[in-house]
N, C-alpha and C. Protein backbone atom coordinates (compact mmCIF):
# COMPACT_ATOMS: atom_id res chain seq x y z
N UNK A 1 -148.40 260.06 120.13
CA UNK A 1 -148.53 258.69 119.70
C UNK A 1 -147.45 257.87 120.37
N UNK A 2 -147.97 256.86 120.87
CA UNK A 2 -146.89 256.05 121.41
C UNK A 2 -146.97 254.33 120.89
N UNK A 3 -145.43 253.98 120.83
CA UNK A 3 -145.97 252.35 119.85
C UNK A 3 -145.10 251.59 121.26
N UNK A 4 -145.73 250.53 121.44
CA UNK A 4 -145.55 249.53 122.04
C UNK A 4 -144.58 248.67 121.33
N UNK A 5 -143.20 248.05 122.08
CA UNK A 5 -142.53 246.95 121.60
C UNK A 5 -142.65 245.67 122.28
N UNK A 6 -143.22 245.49 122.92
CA UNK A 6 -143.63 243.84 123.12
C UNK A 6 -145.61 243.54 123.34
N UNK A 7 -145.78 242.21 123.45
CA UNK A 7 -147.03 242.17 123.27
C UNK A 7 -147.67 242.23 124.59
N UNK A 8 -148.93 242.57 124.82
CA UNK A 8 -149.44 243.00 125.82
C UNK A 8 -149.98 241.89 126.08
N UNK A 9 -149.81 241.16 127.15
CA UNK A 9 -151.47 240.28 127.57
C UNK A 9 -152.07 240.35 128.82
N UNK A 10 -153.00 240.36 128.49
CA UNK A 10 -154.07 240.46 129.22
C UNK A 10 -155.08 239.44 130.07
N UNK A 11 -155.24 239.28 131.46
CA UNK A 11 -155.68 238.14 131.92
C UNK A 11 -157.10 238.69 132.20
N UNK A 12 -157.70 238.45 132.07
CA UNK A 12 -159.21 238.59 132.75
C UNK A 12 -159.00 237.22 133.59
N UNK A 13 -160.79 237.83 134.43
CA UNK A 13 -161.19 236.25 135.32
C UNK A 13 -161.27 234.84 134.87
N UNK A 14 -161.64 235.23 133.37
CA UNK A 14 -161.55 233.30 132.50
C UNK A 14 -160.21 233.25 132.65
N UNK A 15 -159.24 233.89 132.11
CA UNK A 15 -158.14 233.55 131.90
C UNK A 15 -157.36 233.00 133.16
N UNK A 16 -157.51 233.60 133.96
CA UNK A 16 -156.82 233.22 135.76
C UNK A 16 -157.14 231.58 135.76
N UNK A 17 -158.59 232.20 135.42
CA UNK A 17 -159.43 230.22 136.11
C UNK A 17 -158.98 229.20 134.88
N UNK A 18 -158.94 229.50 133.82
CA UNK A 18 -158.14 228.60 133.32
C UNK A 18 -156.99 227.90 133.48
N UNK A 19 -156.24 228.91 133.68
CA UNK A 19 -154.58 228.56 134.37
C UNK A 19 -154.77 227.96 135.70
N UNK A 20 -155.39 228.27 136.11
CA UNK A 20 -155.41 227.24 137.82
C UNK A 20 -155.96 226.03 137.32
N UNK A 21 -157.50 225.87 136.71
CA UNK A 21 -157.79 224.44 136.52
C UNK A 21 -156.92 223.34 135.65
N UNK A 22 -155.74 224.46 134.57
CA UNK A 22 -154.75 223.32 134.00
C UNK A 22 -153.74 223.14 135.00
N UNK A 23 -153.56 223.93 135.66
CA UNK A 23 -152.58 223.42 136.79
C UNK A 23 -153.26 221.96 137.67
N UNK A 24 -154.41 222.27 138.42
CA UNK A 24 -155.09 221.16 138.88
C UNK A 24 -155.32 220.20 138.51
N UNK A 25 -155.11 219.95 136.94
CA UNK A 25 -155.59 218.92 136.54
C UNK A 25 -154.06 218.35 135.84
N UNK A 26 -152.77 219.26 136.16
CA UNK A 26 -151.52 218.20 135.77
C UNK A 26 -150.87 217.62 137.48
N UNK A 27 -151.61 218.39 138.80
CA UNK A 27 -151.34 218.03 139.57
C UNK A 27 -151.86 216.36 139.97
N UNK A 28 -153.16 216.59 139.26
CA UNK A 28 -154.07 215.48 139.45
C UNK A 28 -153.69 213.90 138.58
N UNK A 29 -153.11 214.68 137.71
CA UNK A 29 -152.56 213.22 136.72
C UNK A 29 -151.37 212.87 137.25
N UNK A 30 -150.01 214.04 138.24
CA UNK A 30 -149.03 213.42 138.61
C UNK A 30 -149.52 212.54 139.98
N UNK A 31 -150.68 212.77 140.26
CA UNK A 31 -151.38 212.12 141.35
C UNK A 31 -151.75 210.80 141.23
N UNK A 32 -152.09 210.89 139.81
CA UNK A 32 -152.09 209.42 139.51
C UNK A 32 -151.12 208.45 138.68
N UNK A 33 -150.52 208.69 138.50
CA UNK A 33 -149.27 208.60 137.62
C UNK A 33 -148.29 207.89 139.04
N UNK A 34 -148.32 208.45 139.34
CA UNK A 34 -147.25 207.82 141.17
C UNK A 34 -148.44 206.84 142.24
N UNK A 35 -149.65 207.10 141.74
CA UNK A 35 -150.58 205.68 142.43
C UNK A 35 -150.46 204.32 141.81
N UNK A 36 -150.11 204.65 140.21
CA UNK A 36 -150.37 203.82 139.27
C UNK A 36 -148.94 203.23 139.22
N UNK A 37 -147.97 204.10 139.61
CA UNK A 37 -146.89 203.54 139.59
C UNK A 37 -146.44 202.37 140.92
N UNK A 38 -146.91 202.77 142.01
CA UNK A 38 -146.84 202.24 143.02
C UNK A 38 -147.39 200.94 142.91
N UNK A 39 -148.68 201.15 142.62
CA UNK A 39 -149.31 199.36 142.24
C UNK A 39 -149.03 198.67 141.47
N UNK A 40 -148.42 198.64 140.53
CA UNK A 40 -147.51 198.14 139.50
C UNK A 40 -146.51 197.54 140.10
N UNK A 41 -145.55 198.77 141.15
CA UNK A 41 -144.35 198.42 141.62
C UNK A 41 -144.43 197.19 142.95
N UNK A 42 -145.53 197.11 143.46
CA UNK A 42 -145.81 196.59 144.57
C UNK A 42 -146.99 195.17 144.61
N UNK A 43 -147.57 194.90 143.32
CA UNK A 43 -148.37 193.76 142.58
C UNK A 43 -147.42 192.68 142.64
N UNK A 44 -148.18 191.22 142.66
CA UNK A 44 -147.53 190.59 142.81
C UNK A 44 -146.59 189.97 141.04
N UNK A 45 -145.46 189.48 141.10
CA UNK A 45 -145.39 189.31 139.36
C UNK A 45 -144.72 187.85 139.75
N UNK A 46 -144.40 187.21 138.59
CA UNK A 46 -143.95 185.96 138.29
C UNK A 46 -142.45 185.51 138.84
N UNK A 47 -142.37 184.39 139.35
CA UNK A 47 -141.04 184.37 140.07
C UNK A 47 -140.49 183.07 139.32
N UNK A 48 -138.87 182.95 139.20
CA UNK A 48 -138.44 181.88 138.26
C UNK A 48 -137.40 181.34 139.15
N UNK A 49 -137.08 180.33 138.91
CA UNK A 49 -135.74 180.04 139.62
C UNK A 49 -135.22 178.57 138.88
N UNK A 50 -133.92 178.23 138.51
CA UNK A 50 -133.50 177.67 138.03
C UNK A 50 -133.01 176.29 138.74
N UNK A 51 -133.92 175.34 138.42
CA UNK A 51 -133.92 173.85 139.41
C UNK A 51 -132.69 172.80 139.23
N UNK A 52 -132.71 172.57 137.80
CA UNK A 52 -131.49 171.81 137.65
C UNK A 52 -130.64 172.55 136.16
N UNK A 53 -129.72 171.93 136.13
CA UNK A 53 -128.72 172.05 134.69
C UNK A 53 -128.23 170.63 134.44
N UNK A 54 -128.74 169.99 133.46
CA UNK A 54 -127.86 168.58 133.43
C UNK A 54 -127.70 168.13 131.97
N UNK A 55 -126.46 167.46 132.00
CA UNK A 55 -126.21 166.62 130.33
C UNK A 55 -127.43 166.24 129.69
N UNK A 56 -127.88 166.03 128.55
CA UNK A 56 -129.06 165.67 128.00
C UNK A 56 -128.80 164.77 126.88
N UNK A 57 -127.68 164.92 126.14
CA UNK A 57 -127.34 164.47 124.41
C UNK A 57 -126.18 164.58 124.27
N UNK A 58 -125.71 163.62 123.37
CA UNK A 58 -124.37 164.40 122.29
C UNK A 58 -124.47 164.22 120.90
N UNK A 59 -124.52 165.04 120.04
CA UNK A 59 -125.13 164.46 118.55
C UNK A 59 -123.65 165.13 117.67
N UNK A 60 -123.74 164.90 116.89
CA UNK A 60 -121.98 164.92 115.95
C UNK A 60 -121.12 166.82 116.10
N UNK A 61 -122.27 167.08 116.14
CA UNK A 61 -121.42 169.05 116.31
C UNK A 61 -121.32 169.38 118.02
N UNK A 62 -121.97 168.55 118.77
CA UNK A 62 -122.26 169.62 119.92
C UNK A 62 -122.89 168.57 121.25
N UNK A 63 -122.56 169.16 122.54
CA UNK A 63 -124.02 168.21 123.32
C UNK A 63 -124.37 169.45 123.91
N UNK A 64 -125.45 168.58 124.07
CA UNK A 64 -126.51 169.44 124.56
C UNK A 64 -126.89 169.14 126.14
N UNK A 65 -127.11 170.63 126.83
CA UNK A 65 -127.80 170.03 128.14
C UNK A 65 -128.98 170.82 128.68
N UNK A 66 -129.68 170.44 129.24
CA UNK A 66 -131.18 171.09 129.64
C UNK A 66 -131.23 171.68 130.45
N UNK A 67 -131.41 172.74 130.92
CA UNK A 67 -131.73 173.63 132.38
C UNK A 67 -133.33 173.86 131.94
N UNK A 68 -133.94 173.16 133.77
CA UNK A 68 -135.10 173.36 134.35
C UNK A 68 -135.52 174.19 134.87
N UNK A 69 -136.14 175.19 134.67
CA UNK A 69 -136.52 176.35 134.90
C UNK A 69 -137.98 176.05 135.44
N UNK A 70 -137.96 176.91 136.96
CA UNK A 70 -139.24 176.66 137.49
C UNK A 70 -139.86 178.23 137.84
N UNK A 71 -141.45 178.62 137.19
CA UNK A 71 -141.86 179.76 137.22
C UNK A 71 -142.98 179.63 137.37
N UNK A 72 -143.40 180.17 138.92
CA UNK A 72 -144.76 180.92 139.39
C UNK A 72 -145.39 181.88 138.85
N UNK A 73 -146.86 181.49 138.78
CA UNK A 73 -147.70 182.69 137.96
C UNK A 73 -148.67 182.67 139.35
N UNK A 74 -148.31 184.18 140.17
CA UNK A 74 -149.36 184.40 141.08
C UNK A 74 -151.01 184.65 140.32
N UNK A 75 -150.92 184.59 139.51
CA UNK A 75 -152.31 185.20 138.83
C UNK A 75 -153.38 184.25 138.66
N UNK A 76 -154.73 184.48 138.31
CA UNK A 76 -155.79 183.57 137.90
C UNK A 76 -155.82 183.04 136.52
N UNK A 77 -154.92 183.50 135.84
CA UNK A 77 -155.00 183.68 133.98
C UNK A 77 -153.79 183.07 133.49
N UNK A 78 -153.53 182.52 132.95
CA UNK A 78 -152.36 182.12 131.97
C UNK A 78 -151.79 183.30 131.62
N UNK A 79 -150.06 182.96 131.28
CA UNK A 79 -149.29 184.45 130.59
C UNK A 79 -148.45 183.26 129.99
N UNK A 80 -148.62 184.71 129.04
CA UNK A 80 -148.02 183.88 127.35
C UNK A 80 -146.30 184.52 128.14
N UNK A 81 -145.64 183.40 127.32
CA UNK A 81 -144.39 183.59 127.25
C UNK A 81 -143.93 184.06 125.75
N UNK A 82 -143.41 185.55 125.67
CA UNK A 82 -142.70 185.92 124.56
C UNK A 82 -141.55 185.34 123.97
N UNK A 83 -140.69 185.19 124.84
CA UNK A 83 -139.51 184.35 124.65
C UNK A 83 -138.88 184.05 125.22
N UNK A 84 -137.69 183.12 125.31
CA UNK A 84 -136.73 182.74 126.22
C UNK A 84 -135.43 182.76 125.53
N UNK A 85 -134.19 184.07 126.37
CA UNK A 85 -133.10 184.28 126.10
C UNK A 85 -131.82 184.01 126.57
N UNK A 86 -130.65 182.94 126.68
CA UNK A 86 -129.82 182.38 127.09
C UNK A 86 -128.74 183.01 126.61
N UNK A 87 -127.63 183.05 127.74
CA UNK A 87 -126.49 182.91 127.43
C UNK A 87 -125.61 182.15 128.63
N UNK A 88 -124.95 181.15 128.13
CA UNK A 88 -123.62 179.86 128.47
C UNK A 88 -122.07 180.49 128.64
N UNK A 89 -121.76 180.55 129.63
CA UNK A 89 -120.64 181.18 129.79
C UNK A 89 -119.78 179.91 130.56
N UNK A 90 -118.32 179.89 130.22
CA UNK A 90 -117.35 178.88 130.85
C UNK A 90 -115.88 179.80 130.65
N UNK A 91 -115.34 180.16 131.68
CA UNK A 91 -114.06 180.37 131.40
C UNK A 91 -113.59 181.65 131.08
N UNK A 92 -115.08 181.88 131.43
CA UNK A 92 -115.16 183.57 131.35
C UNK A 92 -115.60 184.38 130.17
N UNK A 93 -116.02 183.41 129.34
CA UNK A 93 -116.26 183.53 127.53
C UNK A 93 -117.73 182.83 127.38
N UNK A 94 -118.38 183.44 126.76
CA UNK A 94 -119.50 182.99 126.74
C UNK A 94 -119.17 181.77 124.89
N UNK A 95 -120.48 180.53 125.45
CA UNK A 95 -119.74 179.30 124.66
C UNK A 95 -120.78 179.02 123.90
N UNK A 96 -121.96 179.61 123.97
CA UNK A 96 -123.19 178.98 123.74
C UNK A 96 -124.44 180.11 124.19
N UNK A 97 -125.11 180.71 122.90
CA UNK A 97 -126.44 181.73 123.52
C UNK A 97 -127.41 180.99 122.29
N UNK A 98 -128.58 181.93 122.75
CA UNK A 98 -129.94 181.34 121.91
C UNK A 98 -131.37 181.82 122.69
N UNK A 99 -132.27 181.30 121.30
CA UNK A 99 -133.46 182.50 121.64
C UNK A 99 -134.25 181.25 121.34
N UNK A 100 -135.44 181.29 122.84
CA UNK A 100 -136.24 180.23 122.19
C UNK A 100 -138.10 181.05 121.72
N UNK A 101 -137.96 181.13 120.64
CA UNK A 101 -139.49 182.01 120.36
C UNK A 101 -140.55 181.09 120.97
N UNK A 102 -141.75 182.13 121.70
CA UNK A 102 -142.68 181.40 121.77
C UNK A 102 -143.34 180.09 122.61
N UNK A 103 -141.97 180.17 123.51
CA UNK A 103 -142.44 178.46 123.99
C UNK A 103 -143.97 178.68 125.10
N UNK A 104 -144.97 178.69 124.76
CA UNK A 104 -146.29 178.49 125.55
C UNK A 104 -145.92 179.20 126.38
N UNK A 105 -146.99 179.17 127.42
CA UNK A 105 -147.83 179.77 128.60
C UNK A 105 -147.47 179.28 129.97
N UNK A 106 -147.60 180.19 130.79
CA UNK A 106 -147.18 179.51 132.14
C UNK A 106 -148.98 179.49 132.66
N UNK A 107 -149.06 178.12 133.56
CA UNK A 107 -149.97 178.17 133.80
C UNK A 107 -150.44 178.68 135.34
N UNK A 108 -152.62 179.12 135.04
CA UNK A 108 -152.86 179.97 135.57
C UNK A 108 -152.21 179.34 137.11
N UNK A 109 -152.05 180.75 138.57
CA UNK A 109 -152.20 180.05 139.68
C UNK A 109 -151.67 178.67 140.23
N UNK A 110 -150.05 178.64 139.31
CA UNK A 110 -149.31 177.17 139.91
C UNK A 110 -147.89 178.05 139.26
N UNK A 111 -146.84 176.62 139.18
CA UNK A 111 -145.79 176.86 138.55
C UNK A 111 -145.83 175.82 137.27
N UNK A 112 -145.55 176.46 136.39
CA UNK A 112 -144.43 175.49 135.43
C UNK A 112 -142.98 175.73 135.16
N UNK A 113 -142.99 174.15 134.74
CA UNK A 113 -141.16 173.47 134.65
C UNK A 113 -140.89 174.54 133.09
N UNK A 114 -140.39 175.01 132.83
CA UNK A 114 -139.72 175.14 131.65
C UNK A 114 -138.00 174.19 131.16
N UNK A 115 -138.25 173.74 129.80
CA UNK A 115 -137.26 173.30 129.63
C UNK A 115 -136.24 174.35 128.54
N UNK A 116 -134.80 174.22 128.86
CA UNK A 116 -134.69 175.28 128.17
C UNK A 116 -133.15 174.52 127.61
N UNK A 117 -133.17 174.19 126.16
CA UNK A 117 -132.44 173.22 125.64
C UNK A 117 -130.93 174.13 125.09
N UNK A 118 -129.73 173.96 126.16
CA UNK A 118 -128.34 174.45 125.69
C UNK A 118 -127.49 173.91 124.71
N UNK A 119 -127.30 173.86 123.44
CA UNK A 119 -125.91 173.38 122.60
C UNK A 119 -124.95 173.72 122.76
N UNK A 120 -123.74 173.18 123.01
CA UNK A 120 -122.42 173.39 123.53
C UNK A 120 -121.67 172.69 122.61
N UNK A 121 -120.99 173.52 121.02
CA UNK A 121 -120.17 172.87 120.10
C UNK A 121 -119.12 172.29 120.93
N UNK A 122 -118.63 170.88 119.75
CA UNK A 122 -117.45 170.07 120.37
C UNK A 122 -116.27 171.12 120.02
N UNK A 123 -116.04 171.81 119.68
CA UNK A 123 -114.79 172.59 119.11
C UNK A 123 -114.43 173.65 120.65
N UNK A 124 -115.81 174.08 120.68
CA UNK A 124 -116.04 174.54 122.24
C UNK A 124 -115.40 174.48 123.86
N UNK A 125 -115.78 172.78 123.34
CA UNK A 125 -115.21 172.17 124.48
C UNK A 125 -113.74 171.40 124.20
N UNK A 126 -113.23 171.57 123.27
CA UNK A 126 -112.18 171.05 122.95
C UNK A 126 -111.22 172.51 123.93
N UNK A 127 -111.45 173.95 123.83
CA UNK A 127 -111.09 174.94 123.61
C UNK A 127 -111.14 175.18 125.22
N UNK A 128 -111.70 174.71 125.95
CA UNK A 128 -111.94 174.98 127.37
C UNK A 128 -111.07 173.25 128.15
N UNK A 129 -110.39 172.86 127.70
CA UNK A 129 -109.59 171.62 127.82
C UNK A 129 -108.58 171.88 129.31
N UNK A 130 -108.02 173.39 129.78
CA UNK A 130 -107.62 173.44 131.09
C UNK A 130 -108.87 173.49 131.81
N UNK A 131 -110.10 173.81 131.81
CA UNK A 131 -110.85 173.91 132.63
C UNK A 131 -111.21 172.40 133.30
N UNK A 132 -111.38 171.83 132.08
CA UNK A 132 -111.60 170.59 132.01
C UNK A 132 -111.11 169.67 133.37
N UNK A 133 -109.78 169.43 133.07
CA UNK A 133 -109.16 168.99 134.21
C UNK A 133 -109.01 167.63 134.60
N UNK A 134 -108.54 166.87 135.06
CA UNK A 134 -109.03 165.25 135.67
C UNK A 134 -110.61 165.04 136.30
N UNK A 135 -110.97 166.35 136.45
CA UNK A 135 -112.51 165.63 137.20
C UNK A 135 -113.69 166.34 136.12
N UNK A 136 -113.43 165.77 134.37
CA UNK A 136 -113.92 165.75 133.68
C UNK A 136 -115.45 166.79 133.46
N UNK A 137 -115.26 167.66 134.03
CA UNK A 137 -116.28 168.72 134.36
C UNK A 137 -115.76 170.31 133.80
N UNK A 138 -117.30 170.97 133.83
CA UNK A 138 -116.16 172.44 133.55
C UNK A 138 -117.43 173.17 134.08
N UNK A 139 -116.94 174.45 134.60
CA UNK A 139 -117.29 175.34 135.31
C UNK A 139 -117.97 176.02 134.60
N UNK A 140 -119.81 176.71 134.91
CA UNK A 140 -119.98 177.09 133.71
C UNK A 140 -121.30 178.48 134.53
N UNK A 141 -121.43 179.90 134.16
CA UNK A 141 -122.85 180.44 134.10
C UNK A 141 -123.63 180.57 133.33
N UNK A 142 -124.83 180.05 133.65
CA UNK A 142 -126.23 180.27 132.88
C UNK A 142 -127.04 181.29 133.08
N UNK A 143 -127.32 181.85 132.04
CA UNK A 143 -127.73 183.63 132.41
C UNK A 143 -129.03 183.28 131.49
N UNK A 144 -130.16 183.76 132.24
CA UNK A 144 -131.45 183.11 131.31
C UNK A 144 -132.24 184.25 131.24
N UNK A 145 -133.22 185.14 130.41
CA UNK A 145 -133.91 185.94 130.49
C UNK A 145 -135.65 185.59 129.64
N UNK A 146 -136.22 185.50 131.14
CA UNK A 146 -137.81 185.17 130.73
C UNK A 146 -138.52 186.46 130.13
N UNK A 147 -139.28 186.98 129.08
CA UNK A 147 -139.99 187.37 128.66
C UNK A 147 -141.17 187.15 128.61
N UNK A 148 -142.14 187.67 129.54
CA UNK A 148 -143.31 187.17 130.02
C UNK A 148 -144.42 188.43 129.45
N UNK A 149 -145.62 188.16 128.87
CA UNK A 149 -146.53 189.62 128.70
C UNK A 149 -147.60 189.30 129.59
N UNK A 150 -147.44 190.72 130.37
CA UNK A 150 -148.49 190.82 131.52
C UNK A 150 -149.48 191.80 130.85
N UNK A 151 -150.72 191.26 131.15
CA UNK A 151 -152.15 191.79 130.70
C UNK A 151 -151.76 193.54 131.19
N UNK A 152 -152.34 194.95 129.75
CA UNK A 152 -152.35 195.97 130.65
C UNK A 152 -150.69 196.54 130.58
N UNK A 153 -150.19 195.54 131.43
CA UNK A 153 -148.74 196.52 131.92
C UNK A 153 -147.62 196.12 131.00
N UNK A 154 -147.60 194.93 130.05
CA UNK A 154 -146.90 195.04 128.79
C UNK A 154 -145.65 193.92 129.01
N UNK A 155 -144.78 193.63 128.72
CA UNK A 155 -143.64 192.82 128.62
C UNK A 155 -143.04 193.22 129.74
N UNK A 156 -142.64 192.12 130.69
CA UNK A 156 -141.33 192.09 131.67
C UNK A 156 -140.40 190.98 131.83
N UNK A 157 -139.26 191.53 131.85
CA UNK A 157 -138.24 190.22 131.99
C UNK A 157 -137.99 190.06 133.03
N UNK A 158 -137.36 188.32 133.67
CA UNK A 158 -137.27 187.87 134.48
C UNK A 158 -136.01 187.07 134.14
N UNK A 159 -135.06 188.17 135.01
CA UNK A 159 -133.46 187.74 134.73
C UNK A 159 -133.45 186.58 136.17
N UNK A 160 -132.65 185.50 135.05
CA UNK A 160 -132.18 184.22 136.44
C UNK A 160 -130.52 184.45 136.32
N UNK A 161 -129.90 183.62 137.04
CA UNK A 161 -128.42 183.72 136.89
C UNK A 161 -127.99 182.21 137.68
N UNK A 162 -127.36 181.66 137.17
CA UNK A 162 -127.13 179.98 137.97
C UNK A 162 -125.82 179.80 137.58
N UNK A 163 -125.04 179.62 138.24
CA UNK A 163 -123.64 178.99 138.34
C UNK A 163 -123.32 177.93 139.01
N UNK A 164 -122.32 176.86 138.48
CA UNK A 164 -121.96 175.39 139.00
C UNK A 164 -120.89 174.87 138.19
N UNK A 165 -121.10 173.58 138.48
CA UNK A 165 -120.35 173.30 137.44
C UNK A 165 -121.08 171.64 137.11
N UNK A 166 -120.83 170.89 135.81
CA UNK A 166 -121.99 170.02 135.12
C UNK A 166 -120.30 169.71 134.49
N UNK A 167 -120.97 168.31 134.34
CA UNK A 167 -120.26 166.87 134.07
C UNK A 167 -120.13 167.09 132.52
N UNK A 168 -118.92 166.81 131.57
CA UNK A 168 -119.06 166.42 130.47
C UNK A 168 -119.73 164.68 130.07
N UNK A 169 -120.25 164.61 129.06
CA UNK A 169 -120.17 163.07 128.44
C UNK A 169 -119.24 161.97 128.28
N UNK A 170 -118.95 161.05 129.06
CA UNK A 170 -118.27 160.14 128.76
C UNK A 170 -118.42 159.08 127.20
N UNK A 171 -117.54 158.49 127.32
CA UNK A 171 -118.18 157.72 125.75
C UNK A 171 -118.48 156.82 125.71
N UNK A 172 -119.31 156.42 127.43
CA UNK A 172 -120.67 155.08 127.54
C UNK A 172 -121.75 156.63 126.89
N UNK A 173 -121.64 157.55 127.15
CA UNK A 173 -122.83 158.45 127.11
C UNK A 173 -123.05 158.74 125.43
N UNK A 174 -121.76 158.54 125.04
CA UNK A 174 -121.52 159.08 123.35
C UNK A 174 -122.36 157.87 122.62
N UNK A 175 -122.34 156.62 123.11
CA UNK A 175 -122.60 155.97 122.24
C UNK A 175 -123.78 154.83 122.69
N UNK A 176 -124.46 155.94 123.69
CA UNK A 176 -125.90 155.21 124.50
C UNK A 176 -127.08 155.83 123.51
């Protein structure tokens, strides 16, 4: 009598052809998996670029200034915009972020302007007062992130980055 300590297996001809056709058929999905990736990677997608940054307001906490955001939709279809994410940096400190939910659609096969509305507390700018300087300005980056949903391939962002520098309010402006 003899006892066996491990398990025996056994391949017959199904068994062989099985194992080859699951092999063939994970070769076949990494086959497509790297086609699918490629056209994705190589499709055309939405392009943004940041047109102006300028004073807009001053209301009792804060002024405000607008950056124009300009974004191409190569496509035939409208794409919804998920959101729009800011952050205001001066001095090396960021002074001012914000989320705008929802703002509409870029339209099909053109560009639209996006407006994208910055608050900049007065305490803020009290606090950045060397930057300031005699030529009443301050040095500032705008870091903007578009959230766009593409049909199919799901949410992509569209990081901008704009640096300059933008005029404070005088107080013909405070009290126009």
């Amino acid at each position: 009598m003899r006892a066996s300590l491990g398990v025996k297996v056994s391949f017959g001809v199904i068994g062989v052809s099985v194992i080859f056709a699951v092999l063939k058929m994970s070769q076949l999905l990494d086959k497509a998996k790297t086609y699918v990736a490629d056209k994705v990677a190589n499709m055309p997608k939405p392009e943004a670029t940041v047109a102006d940054v300028d004073f807009q307001k001053v209301s009792r906490d804060s002024v405000q200034y607008l950056a124009k955001v300009s974004v191409s939709n190569p496509y035939a279809t409208p794409l919804p915009i998920c959101e729009i994410k800011y952050s205001f940096k001066s001095a090396d400190r960021e002074v001012a972020s914000g989320t705008i939910p929802d703002p509409g659609s870029l339209k099909a096969k053109d560009s639209t302007m996006l407006d994208v509305p910055v608050k900049v507390p007065h305490t803020v700018l009290l606090s950045l007062a060397r930057d300031i300087g005699a030529d009443w300005d301050i040095d500032y980056q705008l870091d903007i992130w578009l959230i766009i949903d593409l049909p199919v391939i799901g949410n992509i962002t569209i990081p901008l980055s704009q640096k300059g520098e933008i005029k404070l309010p005088t107080l013909r402006d405070m009290f126009a």
